[in-house]
C-alpha atoms as a PDB file:
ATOM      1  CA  UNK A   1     -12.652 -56.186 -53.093  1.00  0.00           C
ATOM      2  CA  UNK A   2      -9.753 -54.507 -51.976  1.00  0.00           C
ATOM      3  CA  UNK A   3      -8.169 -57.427 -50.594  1.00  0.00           C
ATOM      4  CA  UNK A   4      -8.312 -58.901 -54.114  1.00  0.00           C
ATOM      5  CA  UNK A   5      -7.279 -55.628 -55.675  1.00  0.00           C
ATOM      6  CA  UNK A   6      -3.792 -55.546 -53.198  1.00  0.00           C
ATOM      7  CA  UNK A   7      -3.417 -59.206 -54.384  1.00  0.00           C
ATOM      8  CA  UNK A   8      -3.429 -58.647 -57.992  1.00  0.00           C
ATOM      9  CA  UNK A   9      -1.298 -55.760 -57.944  1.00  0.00           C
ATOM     10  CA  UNK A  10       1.812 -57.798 -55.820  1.00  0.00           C
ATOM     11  CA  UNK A  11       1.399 -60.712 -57.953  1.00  0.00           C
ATOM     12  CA  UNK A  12       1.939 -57.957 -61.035  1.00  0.00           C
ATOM     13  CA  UNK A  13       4.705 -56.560 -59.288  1.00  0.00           C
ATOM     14  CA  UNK A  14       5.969 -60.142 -58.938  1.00  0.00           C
ATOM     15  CA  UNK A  15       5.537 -60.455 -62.500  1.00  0.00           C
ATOM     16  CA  UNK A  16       7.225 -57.461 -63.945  1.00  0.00           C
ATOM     17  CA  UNK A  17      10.324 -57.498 -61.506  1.00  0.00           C
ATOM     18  CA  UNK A  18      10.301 -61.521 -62.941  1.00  0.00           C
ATOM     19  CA  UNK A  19      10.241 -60.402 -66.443  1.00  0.00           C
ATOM     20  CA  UNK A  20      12.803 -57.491 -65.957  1.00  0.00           C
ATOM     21  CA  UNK A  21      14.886 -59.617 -64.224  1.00  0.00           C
ATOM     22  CA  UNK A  22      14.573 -62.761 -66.905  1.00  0.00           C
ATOM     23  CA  UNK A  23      15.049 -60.066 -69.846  1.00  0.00           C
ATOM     24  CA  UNK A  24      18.355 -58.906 -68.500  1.00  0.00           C
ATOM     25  CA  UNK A  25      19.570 -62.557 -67.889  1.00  0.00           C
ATOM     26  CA  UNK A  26      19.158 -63.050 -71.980  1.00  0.00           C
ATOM     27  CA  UNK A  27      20.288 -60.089 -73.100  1.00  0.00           C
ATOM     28  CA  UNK A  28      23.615 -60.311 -70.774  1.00  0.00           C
ATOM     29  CA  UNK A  29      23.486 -64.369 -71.837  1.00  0.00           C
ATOM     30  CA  UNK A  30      23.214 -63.958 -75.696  1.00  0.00           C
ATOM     31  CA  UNK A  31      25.327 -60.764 -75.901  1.00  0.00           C
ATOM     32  CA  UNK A  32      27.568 -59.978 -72.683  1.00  0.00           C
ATOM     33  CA  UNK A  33      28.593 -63.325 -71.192  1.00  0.00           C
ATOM     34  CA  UNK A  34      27.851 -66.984 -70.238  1.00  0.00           C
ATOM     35  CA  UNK A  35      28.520 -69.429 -67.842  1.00  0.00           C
ATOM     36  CA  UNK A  36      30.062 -72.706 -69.185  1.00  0.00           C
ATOM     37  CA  UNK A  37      31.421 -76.036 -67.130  1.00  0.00           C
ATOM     38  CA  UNK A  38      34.449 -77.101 -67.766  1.00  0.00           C
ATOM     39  CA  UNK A  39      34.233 -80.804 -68.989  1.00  0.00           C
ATOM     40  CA  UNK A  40      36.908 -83.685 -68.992  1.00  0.00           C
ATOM     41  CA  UNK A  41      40.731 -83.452 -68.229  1.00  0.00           C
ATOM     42  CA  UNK A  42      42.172 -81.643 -71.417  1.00  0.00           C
ATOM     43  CA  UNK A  43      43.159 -77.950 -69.521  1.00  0.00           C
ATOM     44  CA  UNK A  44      44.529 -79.651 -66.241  1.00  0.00           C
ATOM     45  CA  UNK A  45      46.645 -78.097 -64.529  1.00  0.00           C
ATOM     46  CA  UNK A  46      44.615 -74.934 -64.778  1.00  0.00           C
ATOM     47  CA  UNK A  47      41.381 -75.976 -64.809  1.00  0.00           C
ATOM     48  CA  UNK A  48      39.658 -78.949 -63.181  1.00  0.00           C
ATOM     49  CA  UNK A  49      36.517 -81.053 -64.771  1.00  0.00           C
ATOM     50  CA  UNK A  50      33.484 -79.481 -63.023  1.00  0.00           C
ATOM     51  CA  UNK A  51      34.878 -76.045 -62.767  1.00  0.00           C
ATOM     52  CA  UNK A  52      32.535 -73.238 -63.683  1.00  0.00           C
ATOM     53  CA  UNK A  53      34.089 -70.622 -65.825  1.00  0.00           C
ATOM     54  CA  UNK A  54      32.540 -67.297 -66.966  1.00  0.00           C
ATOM     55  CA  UNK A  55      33.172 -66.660 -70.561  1.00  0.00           C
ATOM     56  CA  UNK A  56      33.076 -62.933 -72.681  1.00  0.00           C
ATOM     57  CA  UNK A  57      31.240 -62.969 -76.112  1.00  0.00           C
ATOM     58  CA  UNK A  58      32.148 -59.214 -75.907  1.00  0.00           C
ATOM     59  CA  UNK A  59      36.202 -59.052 -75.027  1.00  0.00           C
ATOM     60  CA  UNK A  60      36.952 -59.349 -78.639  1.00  0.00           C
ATOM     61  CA  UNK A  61      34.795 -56.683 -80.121  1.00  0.00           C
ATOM     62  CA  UNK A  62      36.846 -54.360 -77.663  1.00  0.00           C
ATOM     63  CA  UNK A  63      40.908 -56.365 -77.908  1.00  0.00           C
ATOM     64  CA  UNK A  64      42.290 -58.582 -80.322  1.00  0.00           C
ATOM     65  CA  UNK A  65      43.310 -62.467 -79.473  1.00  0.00           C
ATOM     66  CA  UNK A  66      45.793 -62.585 -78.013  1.00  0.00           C
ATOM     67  CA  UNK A  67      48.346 -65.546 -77.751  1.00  0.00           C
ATOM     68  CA  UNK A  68      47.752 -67.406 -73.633  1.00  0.00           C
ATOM     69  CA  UNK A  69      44.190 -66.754 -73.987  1.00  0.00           C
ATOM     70  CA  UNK A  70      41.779 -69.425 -72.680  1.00  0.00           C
ATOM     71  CA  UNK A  71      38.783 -69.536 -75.171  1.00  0.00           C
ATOM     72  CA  UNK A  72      35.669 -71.617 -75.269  1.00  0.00           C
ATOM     73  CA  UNK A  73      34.765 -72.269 -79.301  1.00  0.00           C
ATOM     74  CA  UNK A  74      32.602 -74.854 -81.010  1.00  0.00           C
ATOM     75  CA  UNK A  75      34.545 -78.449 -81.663  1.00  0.00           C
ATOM     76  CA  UNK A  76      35.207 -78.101 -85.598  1.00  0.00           C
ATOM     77  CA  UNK A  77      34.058 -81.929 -85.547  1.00  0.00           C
ATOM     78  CA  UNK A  78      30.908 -81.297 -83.909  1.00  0.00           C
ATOM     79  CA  UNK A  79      29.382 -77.576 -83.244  1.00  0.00           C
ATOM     80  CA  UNK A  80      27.018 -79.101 -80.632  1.00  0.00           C
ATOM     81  CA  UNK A  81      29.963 -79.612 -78.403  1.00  0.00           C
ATOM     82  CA  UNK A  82      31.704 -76.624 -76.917  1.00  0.00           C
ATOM     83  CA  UNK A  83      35.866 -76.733 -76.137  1.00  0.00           C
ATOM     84  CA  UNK A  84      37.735 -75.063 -73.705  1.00  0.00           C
ATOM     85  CA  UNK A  85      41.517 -74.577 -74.718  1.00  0.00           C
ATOM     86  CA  UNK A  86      44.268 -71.985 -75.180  1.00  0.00           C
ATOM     87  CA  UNK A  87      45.096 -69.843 -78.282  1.00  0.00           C
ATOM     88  CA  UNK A  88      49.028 -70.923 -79.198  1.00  0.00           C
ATOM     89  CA  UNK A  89      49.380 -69.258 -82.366  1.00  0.00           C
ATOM     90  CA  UNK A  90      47.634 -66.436 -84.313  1.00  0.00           C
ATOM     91  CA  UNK A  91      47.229 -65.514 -87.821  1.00  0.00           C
ATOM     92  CA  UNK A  92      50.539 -66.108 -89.682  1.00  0.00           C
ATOM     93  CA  UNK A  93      52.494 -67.697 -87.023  1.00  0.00           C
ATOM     94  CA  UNK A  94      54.930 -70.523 -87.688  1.00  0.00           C
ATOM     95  CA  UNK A  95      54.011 -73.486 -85.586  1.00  0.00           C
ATOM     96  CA  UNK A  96      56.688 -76.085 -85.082  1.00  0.00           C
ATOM     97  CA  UNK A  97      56.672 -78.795 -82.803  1.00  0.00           C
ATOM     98  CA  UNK A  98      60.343 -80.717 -81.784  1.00  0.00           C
ATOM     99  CA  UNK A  99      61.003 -83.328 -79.326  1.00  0.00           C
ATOM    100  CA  UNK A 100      57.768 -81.890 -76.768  1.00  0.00           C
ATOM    101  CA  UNK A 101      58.645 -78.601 -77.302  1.00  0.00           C
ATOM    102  CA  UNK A 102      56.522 -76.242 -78.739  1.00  0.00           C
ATOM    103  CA  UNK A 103      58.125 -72.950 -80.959  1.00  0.00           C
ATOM    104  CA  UNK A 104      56.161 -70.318 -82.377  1.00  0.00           C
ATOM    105  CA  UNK A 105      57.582 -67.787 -85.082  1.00  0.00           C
ATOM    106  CA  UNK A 106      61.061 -69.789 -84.108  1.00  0.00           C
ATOM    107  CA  UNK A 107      60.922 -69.195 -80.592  1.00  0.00           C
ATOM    108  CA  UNK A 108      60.707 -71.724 -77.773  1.00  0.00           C
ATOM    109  CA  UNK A 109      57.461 -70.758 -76.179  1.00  0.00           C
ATOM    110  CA  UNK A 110      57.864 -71.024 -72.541  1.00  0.00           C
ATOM    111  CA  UNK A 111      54.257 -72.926 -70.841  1.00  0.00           C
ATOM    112  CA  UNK A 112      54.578 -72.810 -67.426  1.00  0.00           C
ATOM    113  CA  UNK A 113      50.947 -73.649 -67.225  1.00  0.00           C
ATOM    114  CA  UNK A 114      51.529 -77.334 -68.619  1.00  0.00           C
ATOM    115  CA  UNK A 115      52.490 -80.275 -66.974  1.00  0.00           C
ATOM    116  CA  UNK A 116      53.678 -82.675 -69.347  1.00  0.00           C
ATOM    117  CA  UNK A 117      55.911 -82.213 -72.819  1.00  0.00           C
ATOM    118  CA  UNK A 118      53.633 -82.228 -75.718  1.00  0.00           C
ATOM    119  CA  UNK A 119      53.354 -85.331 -77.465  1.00  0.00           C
ATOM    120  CA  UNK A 120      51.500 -85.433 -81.653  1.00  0.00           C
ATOM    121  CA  UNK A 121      48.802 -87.684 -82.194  1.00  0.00           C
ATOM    122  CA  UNK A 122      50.025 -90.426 -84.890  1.00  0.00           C
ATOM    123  CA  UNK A 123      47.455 -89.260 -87.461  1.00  0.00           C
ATOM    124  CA  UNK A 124      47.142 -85.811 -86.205  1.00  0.00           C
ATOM    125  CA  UNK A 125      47.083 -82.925 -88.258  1.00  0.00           C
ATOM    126  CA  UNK A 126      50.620 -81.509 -86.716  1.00  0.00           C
ATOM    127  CA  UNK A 127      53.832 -83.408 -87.249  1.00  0.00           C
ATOM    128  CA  UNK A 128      57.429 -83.513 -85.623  1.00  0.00           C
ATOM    129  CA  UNK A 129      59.313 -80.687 -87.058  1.00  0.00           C
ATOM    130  CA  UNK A 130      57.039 -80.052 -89.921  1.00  0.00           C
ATOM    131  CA  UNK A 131      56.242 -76.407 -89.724  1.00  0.00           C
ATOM    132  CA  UNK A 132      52.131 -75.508 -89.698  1.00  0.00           C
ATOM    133  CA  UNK A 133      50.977 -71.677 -90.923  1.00  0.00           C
ATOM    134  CA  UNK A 134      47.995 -70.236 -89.169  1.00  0.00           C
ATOM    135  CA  UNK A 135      45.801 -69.323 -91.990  1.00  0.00           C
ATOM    136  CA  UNK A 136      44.218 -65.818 -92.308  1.00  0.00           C
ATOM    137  CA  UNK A 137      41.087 -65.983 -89.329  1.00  0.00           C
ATOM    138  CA  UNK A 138      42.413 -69.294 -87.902  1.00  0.00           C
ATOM    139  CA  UNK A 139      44.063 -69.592 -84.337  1.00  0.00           C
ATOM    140  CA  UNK A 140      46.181 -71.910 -83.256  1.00  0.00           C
ATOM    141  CA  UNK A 141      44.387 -73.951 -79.812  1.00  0.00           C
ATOM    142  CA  UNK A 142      45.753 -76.523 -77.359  1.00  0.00           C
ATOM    143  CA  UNK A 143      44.916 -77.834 -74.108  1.00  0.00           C
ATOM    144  CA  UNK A 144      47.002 -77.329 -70.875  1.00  0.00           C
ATOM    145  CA  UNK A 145      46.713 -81.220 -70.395  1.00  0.00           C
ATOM    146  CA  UNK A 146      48.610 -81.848 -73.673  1.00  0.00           C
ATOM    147  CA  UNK A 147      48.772 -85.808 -73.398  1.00  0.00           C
ATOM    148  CA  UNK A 148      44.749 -85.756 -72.468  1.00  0.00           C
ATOM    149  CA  UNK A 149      43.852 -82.931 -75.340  1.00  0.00           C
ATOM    150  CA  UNK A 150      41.963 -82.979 -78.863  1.00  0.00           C
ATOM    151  CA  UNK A 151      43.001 -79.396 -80.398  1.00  0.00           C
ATOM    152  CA  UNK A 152      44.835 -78.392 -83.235  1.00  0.00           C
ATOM    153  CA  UNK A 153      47.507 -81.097 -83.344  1.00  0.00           C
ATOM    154  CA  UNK A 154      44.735 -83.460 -84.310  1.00  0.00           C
ATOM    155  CA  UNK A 155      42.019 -81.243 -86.120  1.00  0.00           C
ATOM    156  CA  UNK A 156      44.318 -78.134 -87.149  1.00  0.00           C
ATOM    157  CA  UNK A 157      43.539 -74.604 -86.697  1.00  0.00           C
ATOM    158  CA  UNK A 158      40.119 -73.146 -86.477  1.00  0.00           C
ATOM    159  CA  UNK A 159      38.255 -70.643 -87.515  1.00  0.00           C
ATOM    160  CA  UNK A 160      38.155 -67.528 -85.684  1.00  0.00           C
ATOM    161  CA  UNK A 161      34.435 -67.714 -85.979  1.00  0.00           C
ATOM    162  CA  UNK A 162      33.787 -71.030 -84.139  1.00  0.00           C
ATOM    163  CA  UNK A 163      35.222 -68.675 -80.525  1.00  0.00           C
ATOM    164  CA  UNK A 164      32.338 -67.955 -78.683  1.00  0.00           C
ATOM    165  CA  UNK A 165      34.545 -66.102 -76.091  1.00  0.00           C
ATOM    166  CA  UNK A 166      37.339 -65.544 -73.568  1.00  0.00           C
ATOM    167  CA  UNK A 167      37.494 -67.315 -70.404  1.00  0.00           C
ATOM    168  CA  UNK A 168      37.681 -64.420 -67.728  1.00  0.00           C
ATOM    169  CA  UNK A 169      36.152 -65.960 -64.352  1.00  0.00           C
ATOM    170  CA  UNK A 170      36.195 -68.848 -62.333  1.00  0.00           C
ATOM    171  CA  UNK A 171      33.367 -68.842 -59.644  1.00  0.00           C
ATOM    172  CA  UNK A 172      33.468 -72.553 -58.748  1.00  0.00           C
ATOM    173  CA  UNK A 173      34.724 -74.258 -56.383  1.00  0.00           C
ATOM    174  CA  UNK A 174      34.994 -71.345 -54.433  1.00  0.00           C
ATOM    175  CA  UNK A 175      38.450 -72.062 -53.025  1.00  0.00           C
ATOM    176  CA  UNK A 176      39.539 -71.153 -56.585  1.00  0.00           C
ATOM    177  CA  UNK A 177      37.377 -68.322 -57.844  1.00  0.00           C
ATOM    178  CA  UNK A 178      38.757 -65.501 -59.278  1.00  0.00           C
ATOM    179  CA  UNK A 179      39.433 -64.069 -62.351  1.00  0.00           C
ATOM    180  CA  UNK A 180      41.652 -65.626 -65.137  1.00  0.00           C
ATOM    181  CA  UNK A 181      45.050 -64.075 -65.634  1.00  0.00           C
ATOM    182  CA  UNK A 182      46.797 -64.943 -69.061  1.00  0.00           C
ATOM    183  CA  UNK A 183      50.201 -66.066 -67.791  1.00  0.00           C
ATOM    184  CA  UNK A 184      52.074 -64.745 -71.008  1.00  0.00           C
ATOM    185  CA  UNK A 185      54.565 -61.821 -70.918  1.00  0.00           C
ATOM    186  CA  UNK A 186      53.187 -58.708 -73.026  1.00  0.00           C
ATOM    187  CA  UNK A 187      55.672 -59.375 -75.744  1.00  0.00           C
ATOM    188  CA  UNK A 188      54.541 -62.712 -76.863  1.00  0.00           C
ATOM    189  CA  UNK A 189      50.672 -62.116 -76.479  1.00  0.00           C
ATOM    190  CA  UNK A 190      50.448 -60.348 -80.381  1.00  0.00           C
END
């Protein structure tokens, strides 16, 4: 009988420290952070398909967006599908985009994290030289990969409400974890 008694109290152990532990997973999950994969080609240089990428559903409760921020927000096409890209322009700003060059409020924004000039999408919401006003809760997205990226320059801005976070960590591959730096100067971030 005690036998049995020692038995049933580890397996309860077991069980509590398994339902503490599972509780605090969802509660950090649904409120703190998530893990998301990155999926296809659209934010190479900076990040590879298959990377794993810790997001923040709490960095903007605590900081405004800011432009150079890597978000993760659900596809304005599709809310089933989550994209990973980076916030260009802001509420109010003046997009313009001239012969692969991208300006915002008039100034040549300076992407050091691209590879390639970026091209417009011959039925895409942005065209060459026409000017495009973030609305009021709207931001501005594109990928790094800018010939291999759906973002704003086909479906336009969206909502502020679609972000489910920032993209803070990378924990795999393990050669190139660590945490995500936003490669803007100060000054052009608000």
């Amino acid at each position: 009988m005690i036998i049995v008694k020692a038995i049933l109290d580890f397996v309860m152990d077991i069980l509590e420290t398994v339902t503490f532990v599972g509780s605090l997973f969802i509660v950090v999950y649904l409120f703190i952070m998530m893990p998301n994969q990155v999926k296809g080609a659209s934010m190479e240089p900076t990040f590879q398909s298959g990377d794993y990428i810790l997001t923040s559903k709490i960095t903007y409760k605590l900081r405004s967006i800011e432009r150079g921020d890597v978000i993760v927000f659900k596809s304005p096409r599709n809310p089933e599908i989550e994209y990973i890209k980076r916030v260009i322009g802001l509420p109010g700003d003046k997009i313009i985009i001239t012969n692969g060059q991208v300006f915002v409020n008039d100034k040549l924004l300076n992407e050091t994290y691209i590879s390639a000039a970026t091209n417009l999408w011959e039925n895409g919401f942005v065209k060459e030289n026409q000017p495009v006003i973030v609305p009021e809760n709207y931001v501005f997205v594109m990928g790094d990969n800018r010939p291999r990226s759906s973002d704003s320059r086909d479906f336009g801005p969206i909502p502020i409400s679609s972000i489910e976070g920032v993209v803070f960590y990378r924990y795999f591959p393990p050669q190139k974890a660590g945490f995500i730096k936003n490669p803007l100067p100060q000054s052009l971030r608000k």
